[in-house]
Protein backbone atom coordinates (compact mmCIF):
# COMPACT_ATOMS: atom_id res chain seq x y z
CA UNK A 1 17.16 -27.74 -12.44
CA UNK A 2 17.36 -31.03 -14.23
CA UNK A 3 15.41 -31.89 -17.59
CA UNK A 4 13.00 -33.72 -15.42
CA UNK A 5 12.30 -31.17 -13.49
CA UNK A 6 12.09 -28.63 -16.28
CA UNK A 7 9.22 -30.98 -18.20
CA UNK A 8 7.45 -31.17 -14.55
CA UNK A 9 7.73 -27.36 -14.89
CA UNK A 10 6.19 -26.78 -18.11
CA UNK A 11 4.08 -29.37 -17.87
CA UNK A 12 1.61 -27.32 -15.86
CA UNK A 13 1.87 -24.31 -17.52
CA UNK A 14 -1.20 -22.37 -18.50
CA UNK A 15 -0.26 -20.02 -21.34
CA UNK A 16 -3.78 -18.12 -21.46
CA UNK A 17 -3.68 -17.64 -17.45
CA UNK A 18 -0.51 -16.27 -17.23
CA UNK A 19 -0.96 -13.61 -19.97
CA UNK A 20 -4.21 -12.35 -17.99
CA UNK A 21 -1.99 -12.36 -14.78
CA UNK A 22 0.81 -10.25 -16.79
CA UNK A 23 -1.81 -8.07 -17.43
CA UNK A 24 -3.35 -7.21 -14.03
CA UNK A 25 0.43 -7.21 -12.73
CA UNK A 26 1.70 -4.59 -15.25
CA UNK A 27 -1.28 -2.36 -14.69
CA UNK A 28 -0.68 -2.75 -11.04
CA UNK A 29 2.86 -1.55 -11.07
CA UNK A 30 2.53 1.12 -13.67
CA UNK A 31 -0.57 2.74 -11.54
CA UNK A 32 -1.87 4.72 -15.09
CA UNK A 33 -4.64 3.27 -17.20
CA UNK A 34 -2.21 1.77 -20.64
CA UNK A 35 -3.93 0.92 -24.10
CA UNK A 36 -3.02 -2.19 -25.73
CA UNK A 37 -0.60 -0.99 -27.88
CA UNK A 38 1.78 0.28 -24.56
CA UNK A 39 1.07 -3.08 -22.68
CA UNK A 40 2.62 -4.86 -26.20
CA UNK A 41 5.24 -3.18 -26.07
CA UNK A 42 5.98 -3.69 -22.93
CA UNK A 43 4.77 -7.33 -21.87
CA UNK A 44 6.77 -8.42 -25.46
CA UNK A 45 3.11 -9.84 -26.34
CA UNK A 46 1.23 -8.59 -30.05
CA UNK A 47 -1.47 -6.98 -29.53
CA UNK A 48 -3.88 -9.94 -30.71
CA UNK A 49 -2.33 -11.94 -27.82
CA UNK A 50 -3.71 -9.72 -25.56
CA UNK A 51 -6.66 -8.95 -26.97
CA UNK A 52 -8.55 -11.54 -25.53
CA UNK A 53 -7.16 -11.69 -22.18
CA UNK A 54 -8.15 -7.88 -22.35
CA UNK A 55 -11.67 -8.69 -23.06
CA UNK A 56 -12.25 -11.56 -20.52
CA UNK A 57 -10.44 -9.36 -17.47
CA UNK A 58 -12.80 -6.35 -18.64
CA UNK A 59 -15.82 -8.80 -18.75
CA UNK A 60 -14.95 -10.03 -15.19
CA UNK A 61 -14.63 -6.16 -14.16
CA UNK A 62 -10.84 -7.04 -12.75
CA UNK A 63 -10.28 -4.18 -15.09
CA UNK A 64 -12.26 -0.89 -16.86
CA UNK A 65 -11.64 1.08 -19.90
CA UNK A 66 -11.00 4.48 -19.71
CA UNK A 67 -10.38 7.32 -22.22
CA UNK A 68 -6.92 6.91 -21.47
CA UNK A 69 -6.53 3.21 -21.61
CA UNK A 70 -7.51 0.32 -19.08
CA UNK A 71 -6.87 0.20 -15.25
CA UNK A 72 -7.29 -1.73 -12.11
CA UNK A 73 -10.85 -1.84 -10.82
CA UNK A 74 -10.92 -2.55 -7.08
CA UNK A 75 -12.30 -6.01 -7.87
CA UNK A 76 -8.86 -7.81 -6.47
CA UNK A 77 -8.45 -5.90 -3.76
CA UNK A 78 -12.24 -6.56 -2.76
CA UNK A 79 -10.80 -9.98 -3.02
CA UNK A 80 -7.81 -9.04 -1.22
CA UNK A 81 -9.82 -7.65 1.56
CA UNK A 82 -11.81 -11.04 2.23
CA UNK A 83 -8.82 -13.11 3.76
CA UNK A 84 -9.10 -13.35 7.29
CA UNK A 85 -5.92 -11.41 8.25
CA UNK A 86 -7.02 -8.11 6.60
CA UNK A 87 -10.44 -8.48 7.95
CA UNK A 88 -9.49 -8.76 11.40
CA UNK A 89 -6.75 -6.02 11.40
CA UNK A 90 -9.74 -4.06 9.60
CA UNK A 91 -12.24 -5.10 12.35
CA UNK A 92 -9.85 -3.87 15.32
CA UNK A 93 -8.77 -0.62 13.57
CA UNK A 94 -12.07 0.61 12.22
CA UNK A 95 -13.20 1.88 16.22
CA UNK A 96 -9.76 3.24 16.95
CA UNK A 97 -9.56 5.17 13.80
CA UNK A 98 -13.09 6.76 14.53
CA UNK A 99 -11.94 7.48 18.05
CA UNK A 100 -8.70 8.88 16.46
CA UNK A 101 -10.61 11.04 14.00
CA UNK A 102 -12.90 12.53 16.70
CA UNK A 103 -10.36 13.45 18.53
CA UNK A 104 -7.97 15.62 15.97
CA UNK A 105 -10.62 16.31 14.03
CA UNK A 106 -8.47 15.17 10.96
CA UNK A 107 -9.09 11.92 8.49
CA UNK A 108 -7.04 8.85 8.85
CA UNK A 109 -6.20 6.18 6.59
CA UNK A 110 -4.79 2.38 7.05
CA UNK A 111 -2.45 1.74 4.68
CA UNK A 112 -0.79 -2.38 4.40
CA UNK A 113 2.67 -3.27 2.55
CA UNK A 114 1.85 -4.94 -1.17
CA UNK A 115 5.10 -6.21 -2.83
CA UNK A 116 6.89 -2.63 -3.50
CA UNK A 117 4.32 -0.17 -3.02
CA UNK A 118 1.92 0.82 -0.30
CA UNK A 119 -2.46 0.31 -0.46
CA UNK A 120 -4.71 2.31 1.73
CA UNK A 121 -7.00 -0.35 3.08
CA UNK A 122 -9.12 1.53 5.65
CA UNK A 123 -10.56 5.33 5.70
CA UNK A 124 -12.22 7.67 8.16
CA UNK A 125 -12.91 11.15 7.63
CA UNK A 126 -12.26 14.22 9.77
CA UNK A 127 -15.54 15.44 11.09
CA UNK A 128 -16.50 18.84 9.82
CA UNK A 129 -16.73 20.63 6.52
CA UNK A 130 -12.67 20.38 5.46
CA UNK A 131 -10.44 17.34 5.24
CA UNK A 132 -8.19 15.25 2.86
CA UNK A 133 -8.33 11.80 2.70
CA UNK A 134 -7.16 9.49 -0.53
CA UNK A 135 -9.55 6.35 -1.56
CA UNK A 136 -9.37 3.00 -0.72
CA UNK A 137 -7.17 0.77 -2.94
CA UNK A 138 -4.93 3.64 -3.19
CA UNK A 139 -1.61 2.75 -4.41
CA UNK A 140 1.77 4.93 -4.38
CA UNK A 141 5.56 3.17 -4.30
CA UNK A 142 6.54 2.11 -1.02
CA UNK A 143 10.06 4.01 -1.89
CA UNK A 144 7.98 7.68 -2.30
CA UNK A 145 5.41 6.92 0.63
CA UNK A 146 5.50 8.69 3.96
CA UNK A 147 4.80 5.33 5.54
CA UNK A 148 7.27 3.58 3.56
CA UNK A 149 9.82 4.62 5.35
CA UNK A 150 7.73 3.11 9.04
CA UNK A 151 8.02 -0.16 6.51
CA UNK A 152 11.03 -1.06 6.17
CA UNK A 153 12.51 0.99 9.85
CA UNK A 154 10.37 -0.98 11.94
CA UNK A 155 10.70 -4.62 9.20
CA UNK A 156 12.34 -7.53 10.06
CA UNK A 157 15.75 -8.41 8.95
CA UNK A 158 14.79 -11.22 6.60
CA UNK A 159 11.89 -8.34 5.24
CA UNK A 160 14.16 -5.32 4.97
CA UNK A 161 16.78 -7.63 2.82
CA UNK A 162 13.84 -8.93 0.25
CA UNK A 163 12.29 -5.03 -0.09
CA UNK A 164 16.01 -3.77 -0.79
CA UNK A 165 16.62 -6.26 -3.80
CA UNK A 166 12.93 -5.66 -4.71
CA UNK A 167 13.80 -1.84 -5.02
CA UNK A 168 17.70 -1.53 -6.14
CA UNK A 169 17.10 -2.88 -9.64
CA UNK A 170 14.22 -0.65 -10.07
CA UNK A 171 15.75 2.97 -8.40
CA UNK A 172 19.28 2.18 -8.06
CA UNK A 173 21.66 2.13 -5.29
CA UNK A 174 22.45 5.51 -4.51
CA UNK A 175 18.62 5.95 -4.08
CA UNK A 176 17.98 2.91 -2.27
CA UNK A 177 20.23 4.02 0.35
CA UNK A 178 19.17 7.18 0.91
CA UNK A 179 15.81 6.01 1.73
CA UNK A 180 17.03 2.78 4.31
CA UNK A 181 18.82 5.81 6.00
CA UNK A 182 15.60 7.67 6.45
CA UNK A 183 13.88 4.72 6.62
CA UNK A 184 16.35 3.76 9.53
CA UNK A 185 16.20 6.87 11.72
CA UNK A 186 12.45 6.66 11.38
CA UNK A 187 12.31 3.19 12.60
CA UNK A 188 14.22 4.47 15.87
CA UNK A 189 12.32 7.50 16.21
CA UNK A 190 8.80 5.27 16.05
CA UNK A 191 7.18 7.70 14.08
CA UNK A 192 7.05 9.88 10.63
CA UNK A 193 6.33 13.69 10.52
CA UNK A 194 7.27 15.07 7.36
CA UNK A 195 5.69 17.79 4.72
CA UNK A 196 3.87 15.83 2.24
CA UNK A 197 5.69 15.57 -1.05
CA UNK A 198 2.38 14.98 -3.23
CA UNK A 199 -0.45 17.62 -1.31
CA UNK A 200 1.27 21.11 -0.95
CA UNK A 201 -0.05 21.77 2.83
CA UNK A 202 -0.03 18.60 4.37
CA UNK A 203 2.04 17.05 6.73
CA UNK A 204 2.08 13.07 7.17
CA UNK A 205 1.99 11.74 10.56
CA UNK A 206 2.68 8.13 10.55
CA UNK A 207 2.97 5.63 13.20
CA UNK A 208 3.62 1.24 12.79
CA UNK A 209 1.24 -1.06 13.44
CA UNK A 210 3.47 -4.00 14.92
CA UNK A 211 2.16 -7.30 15.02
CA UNK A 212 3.77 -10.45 16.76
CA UNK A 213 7.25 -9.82 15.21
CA UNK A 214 6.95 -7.01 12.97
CA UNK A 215 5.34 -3.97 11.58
CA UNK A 216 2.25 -5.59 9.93
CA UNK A 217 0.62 -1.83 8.40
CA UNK A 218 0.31 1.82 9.27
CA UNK A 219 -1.77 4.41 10.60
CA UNK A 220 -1.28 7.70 9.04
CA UNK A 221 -3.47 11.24 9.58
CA UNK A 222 -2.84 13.71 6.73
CA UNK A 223 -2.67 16.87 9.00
CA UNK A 224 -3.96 20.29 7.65
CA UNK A 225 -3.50 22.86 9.74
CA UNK A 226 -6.81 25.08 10.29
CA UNK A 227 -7.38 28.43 11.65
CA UNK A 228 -7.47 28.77 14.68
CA UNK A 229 -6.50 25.11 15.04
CA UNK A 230 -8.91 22.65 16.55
CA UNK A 231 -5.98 20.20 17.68
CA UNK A 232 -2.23 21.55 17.34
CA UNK A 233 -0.36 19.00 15.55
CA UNK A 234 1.63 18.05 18.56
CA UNK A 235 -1.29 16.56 20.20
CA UNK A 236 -2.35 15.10 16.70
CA UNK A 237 0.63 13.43 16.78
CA UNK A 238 0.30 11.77 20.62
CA UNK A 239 -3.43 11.02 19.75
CA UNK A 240 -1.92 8.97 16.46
CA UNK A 241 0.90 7.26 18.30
CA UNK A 242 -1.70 5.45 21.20
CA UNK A 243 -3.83 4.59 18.51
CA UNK A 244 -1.61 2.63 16.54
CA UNK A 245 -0.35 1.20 20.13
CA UNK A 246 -3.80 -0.01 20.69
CA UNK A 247 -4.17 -1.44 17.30
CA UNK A 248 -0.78 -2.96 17.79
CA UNK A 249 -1.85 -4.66 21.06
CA UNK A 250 -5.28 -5.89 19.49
CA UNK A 251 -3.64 -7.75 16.76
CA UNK A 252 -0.50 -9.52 19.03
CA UNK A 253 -3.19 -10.71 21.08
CA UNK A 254 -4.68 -12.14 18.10
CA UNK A 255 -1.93 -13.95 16.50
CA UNK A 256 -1.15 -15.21 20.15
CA UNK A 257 -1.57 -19.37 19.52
């Protein structure tokens, strides 16, 4: 970069804008409601930087005060939810996922890609007294998720390379590739069963959402097993797979020019 371009650069900094948007991103990635103080600390900022970036972003309820600290509210991701793209992928799952939940008598949940972790976008719950579901705006790291593993098996080259230097300097190597390999065979398989690692009970069937070129989200039903079963978990399974096919098929047709 020459000098030029450097004065172009700072030239159009805003100082006070980017100190809010440190804000909502460190709250974003840490997931836990932080005082002041632990943002400081970790942001490099004093606390009297912050304190008024605190107070406008609480004012404009992007975040909320807790007894532990502040947090997200779901203000962005109503935001987030707006842009065409998500509404539309929203508007042609919403039917399936009824159908879906009808049928296995189970919730399911949409869940979308954001930077390195995953964000349930959609929700329907199991009919009937007892089911599990998580709430919208959810957020876990792509790298623990069930479905994380459907996002980067079924990514593109060019999106499995930018998610692997996203995660090494945060996990490491060793764990990095552990999780492409799983992430790999799931890819080829088209599909994730596995015993949940965060609800003792659960199992997480997963299956992509591709769009034109790529996996664009997935459709997951947190299975619990009742007694005497309603729908085995085999069938859950099948029931999952076409609706994520028929999602799949709504939104290539879509993106078709």
């Amino acid at each position: 970069m020459t000098l030029q371009d450097e004065t172009e650069d700072r030239k159009y900094r805003a100082p006070a804008l980017e100190k809010g948007l440190d804000v909502l991103e460190l709250l974003s990635a840490h997931g836990e409601p932080m005082t002041p103080s632990q943002m400081s600390v970790v942001l490099g900022r004093s606390v009297s930087e912050l304190f008024r970036m605190i107070q406008v972003l609480e004012f404009r309820r992007y975040i909320e005060a807790t007894t532990d600290g502040y947090r997200l509210t779901n203000r962005l991701f109503t935001l987030g939810m707006a842009q065409a793209p998500v509404k539309s992928l929203v508007e042609a799952a919403l039917p399936v996922m009824r159908a879906l939940a009808s049928a296995t008598v189970q919730s399911c949940h949409l869940v979308v890609p954001t930077d390195d972790q995953i964000v349930v976008i959609a929700r329907i719950e199991g009919p009937g007294d007892l089911g599990y579901s998580v709430r919208l705006g959810y957020r876990r790291n792509i790298i623990d998720a069930s479905s994380g593993l459907m996002f980067y098996g079924r990514a593109s080259e060019a999106a499995q390379a930018d998610l692997k230097a996203r995660l090494e300097p945060q996990y490491g190597v060793d764990r990095v590739a552990r999780y492409i390999t799983a992430a790999e065979a799931a890819g080829a398989q088209g599909y994730v069963r596995r015993e949940s690692d965060f609800v003792a009970g659960v199992t997480d069937l997963v299956a992509p959402i591709m769009g034109a070129d790529s996996i664009i989200a997935t459709l997951i039903t947190p299975y619990i097993q009742r007694t005497p079963p309603v729908c085995d978990i085999d069938t859950a399974l099948e029931h999952l797979r076409a609706a994520a096919a028929s999602i799949s098929e709504d939104m290539s047709a879509v993106a078709q020019p």
